[in-house]
C-alpha atoms as a PDB file:
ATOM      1  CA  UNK A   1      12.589  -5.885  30.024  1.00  0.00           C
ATOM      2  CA  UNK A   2      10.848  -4.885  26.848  1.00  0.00           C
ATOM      3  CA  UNK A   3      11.805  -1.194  25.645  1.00  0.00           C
ATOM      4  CA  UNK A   4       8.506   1.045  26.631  1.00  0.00           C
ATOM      5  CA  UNK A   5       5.997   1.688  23.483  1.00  0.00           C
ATOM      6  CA  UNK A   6       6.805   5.064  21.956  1.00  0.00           C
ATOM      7  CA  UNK A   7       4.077   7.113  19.434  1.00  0.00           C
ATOM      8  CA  UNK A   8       5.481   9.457  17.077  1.00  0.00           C
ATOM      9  CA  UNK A   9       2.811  11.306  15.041  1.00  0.00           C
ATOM     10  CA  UNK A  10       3.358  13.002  11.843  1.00  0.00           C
ATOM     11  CA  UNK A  11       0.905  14.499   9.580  1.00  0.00           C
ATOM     12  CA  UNK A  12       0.259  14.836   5.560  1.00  0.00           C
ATOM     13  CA  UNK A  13       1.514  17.921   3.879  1.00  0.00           C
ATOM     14  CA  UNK A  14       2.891  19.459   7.482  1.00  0.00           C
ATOM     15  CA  UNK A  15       6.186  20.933   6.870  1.00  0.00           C
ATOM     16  CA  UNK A  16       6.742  21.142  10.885  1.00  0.00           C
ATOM     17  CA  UNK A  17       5.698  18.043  11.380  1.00  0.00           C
ATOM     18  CA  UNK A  18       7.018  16.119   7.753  1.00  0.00           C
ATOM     19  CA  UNK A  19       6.574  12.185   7.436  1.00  0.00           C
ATOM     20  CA  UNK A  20       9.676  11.432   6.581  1.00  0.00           C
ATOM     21  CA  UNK A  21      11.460  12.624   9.519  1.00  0.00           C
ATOM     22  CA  UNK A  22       8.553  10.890  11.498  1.00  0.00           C
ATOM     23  CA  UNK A  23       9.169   7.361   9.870  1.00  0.00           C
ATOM     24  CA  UNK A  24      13.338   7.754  10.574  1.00  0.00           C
ATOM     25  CA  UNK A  25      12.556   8.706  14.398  1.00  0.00           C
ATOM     26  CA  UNK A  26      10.328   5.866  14.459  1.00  0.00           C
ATOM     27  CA  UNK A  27      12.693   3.424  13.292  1.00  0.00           C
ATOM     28  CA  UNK A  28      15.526   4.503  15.850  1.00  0.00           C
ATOM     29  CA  UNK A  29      13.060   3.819  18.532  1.00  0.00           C
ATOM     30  CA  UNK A  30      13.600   0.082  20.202  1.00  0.00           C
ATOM     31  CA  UNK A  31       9.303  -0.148  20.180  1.00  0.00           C
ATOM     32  CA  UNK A  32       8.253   2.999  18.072  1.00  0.00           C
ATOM     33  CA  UNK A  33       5.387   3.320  15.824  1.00  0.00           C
ATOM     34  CA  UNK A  34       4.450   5.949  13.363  1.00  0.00           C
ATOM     35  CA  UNK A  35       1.074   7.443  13.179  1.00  0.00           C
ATOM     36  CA  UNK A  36       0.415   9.383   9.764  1.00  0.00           C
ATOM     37  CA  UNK A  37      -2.149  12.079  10.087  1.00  0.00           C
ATOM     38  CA  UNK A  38      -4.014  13.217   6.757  1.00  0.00           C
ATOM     39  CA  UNK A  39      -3.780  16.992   5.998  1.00  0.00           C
ATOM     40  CA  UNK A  40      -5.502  19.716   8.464  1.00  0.00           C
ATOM     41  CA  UNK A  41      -5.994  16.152  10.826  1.00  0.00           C
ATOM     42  CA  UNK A  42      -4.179  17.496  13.806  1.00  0.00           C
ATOM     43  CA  UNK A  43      -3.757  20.487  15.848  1.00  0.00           C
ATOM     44  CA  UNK A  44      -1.218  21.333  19.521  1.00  0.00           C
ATOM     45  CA  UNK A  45      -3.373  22.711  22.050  1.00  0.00           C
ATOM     46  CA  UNK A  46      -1.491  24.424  24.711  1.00  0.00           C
ATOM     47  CA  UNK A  47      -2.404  23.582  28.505  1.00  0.00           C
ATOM     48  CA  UNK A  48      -0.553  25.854  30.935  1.00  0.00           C
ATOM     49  CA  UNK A  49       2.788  26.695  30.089  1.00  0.00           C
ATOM     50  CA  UNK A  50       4.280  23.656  30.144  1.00  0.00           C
ATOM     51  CA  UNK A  51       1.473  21.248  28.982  1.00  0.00           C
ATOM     52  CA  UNK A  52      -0.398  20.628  25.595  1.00  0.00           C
ATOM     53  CA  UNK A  53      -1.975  18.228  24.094  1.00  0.00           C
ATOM     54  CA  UNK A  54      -2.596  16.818  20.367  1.00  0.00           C
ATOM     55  CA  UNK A  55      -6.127  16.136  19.187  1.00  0.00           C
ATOM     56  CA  UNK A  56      -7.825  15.805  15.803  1.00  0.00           C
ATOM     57  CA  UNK A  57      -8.173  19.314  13.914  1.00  0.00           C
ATOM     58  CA  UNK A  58     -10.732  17.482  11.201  1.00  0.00           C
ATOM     59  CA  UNK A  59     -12.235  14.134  10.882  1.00  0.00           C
ATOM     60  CA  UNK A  60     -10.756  11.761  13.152  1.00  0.00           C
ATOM     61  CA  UNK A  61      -9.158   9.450  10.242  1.00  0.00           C
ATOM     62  CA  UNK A  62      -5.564   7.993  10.606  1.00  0.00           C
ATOM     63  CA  UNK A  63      -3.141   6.142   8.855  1.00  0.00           C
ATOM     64  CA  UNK A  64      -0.912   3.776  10.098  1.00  0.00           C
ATOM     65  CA  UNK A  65       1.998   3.010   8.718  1.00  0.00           C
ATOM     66  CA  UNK A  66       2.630  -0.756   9.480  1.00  0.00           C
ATOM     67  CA  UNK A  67       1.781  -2.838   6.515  1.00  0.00           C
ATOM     68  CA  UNK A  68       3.368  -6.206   8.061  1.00  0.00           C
ATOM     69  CA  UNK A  69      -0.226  -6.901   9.563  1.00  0.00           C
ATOM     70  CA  UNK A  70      -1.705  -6.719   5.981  1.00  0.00           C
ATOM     71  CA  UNK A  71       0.774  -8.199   3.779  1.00  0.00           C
ATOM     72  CA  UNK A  72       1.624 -10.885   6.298  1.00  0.00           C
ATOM     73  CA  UNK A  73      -2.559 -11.990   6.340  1.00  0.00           C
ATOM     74  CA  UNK A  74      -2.698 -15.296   4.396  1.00  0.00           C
ATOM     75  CA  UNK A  75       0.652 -16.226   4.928  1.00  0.00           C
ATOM     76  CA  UNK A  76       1.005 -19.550   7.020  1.00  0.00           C
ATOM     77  CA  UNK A  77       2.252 -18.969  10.350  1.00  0.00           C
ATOM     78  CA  UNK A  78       6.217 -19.384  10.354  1.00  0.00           C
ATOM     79  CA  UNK A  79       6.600 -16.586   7.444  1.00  0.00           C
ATOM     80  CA  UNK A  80       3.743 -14.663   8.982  1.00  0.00           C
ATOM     81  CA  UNK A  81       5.745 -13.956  12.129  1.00  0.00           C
ATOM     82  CA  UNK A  82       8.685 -13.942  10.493  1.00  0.00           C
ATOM     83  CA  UNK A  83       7.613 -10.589   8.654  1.00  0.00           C
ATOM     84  CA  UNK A  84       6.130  -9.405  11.549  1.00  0.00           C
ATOM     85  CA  UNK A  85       9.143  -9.347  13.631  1.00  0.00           C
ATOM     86  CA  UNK A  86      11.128  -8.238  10.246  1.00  0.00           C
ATOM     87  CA  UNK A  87       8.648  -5.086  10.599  1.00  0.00           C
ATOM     88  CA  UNK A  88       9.481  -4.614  13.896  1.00  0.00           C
ATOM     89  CA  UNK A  89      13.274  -3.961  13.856  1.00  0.00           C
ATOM     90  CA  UNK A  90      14.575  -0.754  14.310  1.00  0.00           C
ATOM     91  CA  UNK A  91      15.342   0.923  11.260  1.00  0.00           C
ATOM     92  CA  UNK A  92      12.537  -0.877   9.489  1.00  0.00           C
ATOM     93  CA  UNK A  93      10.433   2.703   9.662  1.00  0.00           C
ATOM     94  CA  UNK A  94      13.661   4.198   8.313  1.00  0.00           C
ATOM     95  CA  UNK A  95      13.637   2.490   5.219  1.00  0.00           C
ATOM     96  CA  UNK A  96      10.177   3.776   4.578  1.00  0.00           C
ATOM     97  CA  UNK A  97      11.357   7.386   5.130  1.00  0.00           C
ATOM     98  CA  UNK A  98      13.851   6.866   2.386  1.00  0.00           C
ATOM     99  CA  UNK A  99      11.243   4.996   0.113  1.00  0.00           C
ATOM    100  CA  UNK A 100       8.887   8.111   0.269  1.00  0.00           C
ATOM    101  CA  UNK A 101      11.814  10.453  -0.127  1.00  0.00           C
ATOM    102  CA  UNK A 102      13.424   9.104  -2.963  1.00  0.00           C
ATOM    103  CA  UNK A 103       9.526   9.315  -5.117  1.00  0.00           C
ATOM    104  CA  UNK A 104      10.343  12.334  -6.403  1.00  0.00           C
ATOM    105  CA  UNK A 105      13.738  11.416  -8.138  1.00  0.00           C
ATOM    106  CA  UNK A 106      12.227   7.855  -8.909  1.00  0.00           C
ATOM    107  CA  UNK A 107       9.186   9.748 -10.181  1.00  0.00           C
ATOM    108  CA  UNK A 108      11.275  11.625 -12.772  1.00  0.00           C
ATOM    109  CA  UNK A 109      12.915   8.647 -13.999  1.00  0.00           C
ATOM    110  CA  UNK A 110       9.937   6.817 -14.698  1.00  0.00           C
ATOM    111  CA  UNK A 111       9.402   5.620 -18.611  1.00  0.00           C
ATOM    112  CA  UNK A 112       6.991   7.698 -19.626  1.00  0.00           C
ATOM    113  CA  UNK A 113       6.310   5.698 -23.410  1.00  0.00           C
ATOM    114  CA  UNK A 114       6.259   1.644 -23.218  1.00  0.00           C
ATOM    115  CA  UNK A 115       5.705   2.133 -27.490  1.00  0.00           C
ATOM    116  CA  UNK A 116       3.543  -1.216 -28.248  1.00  0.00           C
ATOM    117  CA  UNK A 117       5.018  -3.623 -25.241  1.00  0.00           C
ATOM    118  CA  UNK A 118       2.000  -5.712 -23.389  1.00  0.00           C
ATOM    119  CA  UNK A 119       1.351  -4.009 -20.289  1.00  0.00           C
ATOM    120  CA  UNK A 120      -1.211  -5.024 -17.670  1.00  0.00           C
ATOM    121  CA  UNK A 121      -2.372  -2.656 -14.980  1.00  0.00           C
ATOM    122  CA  UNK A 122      -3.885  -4.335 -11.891  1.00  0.00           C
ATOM    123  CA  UNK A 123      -6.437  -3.008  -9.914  1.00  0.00           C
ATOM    124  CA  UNK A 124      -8.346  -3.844  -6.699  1.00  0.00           C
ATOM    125  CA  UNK A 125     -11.993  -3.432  -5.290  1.00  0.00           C
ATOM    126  CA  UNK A 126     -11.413  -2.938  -1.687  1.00  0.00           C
ATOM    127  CA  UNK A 127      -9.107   0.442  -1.579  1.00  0.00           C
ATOM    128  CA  UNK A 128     -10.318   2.309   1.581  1.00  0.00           C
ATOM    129  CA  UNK A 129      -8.693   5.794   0.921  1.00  0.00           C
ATOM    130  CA  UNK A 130      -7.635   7.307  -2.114  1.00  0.00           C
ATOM    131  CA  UNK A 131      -9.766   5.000  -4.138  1.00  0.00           C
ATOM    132  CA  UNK A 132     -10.950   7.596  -6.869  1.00  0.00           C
ATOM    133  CA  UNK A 133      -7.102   8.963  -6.958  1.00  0.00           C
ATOM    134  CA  UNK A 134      -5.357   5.391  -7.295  1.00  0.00           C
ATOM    135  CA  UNK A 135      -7.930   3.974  -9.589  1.00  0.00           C
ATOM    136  CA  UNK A 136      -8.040   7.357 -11.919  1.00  0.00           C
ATOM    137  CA  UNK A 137      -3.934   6.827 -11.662  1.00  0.00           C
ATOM    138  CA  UNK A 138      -3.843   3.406 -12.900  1.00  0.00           C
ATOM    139  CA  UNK A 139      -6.022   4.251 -15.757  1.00  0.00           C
ATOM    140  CA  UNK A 140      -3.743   6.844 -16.523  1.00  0.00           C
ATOM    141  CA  UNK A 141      -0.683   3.934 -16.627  1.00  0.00           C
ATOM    142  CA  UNK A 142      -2.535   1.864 -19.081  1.00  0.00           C
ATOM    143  CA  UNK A 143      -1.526   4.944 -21.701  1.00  0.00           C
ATOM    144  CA  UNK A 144       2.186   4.020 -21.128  1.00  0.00           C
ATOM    145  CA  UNK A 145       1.345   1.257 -23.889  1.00  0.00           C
ATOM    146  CA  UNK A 146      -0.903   1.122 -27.009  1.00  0.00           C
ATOM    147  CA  UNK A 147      -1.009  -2.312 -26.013  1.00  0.00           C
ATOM    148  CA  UNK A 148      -2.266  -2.354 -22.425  1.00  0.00           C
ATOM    149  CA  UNK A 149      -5.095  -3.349 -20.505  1.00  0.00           C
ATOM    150  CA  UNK A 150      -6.806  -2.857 -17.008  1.00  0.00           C
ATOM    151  CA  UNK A 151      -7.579  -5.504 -15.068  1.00  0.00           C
ATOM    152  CA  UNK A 152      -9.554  -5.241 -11.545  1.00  0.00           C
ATOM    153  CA  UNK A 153      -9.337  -8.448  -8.776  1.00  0.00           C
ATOM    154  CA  UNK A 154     -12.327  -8.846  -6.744  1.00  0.00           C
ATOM    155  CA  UNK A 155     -12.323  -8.422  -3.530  1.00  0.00           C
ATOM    156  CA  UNK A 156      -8.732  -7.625  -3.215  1.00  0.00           C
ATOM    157  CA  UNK A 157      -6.719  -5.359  -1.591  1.00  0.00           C
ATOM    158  CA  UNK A 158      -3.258  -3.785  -2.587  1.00  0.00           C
ATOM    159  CA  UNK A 159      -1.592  -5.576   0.549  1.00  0.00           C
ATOM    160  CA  UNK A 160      -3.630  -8.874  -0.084  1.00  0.00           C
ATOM    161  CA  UNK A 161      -2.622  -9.172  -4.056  1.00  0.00           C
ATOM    162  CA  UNK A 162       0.775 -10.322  -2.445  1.00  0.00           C
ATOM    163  CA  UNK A 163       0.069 -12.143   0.988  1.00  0.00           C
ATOM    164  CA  UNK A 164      -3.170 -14.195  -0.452  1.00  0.00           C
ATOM    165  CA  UNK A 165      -2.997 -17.101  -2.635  1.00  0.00           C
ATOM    166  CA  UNK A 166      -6.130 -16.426  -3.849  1.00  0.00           C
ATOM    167  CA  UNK A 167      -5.140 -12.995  -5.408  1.00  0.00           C
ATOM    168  CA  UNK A 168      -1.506 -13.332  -5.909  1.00  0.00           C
ATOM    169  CA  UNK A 169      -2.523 -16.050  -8.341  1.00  0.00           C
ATOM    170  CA  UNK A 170      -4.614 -13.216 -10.300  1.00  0.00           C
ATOM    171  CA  UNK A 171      -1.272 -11.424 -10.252  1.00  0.00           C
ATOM    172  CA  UNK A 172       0.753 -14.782 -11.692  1.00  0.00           C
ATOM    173  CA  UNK A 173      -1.643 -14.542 -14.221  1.00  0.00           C
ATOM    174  CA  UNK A 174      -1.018 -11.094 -15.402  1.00  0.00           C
ATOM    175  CA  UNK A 175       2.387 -11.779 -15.600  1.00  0.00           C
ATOM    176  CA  UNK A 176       1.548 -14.952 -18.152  1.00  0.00           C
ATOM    177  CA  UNK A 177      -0.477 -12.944 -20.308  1.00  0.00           C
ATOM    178  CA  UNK A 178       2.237 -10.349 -20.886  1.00  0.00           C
ATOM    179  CA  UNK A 179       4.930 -12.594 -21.600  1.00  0.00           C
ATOM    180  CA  UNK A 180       2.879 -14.752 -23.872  1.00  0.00           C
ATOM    181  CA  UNK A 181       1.750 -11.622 -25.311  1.00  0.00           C
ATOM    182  CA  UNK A 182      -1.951 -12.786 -24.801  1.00  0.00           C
ATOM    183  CA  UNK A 183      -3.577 -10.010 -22.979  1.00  0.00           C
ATOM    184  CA  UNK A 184      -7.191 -10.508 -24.264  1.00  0.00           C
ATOM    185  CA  UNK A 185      -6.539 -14.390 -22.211  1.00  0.00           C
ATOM    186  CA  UNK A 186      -7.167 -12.212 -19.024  1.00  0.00           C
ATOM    187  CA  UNK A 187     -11.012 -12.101 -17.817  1.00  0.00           C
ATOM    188  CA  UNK A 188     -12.526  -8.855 -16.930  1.00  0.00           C
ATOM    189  CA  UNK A 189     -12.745  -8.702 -13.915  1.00  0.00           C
ATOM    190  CA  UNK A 190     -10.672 -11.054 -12.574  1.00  0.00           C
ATOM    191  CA  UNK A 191     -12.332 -13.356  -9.869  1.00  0.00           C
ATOM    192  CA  UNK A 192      -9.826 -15.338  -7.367  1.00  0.00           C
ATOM    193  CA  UNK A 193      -9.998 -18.765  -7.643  1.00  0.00           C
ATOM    194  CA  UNK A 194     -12.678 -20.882  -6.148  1.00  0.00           C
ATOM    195  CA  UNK A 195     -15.072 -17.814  -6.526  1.00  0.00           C
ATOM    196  CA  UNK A 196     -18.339 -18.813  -7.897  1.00  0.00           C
ATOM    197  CA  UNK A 197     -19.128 -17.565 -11.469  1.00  0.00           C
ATOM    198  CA  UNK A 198     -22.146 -16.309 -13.127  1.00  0.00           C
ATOM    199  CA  UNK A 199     -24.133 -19.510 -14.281  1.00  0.00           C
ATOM    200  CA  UNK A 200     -22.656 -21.573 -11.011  1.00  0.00           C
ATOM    201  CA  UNK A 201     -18.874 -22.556 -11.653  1.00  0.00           C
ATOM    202  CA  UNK A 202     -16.379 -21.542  -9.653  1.00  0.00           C
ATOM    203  CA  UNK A 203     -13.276 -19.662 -11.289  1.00  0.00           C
ATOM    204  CA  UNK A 204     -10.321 -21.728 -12.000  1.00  0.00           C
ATOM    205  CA  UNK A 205      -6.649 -21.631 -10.784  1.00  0.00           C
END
């Protein structure tokens, strides 16, 4: 028999009820999955003494944290299920915990001055939350370099720059352009291949 389904809830900037310790519960669970509140989203309401229940303190908005249903989009089926069921292992949550608190020591020892090295800074169109933050953040990165540029995929998501052709092919190209030291090779913005151009032609891989 399947382990039962457990929901553990967390929320943003909580300190009782932290997303770290959320993720690591989550991945000890057999079938647990993590549910990532944003700040002031969530309030206990006691019912009775021995009763309460949880419900949205603000606007009903949620993140959850299970990316294998995103990343694994475009993939053909065999590797698709294959990350899925990757994702689904205990522990897998766990690793995410650790990710999230490690940022602040990986933060630190980020290079803050890249001198005159070609740097490329993808961006995406399709960024549901946060976009203003992560896009104001990646122009920040392209001062790393006095030899950078900021490139934006259409139509692309952070998840799908990696799981579809289409896009990771835009991020193949970046790569190019840096190590032949060709930055200005890289169209602005950057249209996925097969997507019809201005005048009728369709971008090419």
């Amino acid at each position: 028999m399947a382990p039962a389904p457990s929901l553990v809830i967390a929320q943003e900037g909580d300190d009782l009820h932290p997303v770290a310790v959320a993720a690591r519960l989550a991945g000890m669970l057999p079938n647990g999955r993590l549910e990532v509140l944003p700040p002031g989203g969530m309030r206990v309401v006691a019912e009775g003494d021995h009763a309460f229940r949880i419900e949205a303190a603000g606007p009903r908005e949620k993140r959850r944290v299970d990316l294998s249903t995103a990343i694994s989009a475009g993939l053909p089926d065999r590797p698709a299920a294959e990350l899925r069921a990757r994702s689904a292992l205990p522990g897998t949550s766990a690793v995410e915990a650790d990710q999230m608190a490690a940022w602040p020591t990986s933060r630190a020892q980020l290079v803050s001055d890249l001198g005159a090295l070609p740097l490329v800074v993808l961006g995406v169109t399709e960024q549901p939350r946060g976009a203003e933050t992560l896009t104001a953040l990646q122009i920040e990165l392209t001062g790393l370099s006095t030899r950078s540029v900021r490139r934006v995929v259409q139509g692309a998501t952070h998840e799908s720059l990696v799981a579809r052709r289409e896009h990771a092919l835009a991020v193949v190209a970046a790569i190019r352009a840096v190590v032949a030291d060709d930055l200005e090779s890289l169209p602005d913005p950057i249209l996925p291949v097969g997507t019809p151009r201005p005048g009728g032609r369709a971008a090419a891989g």
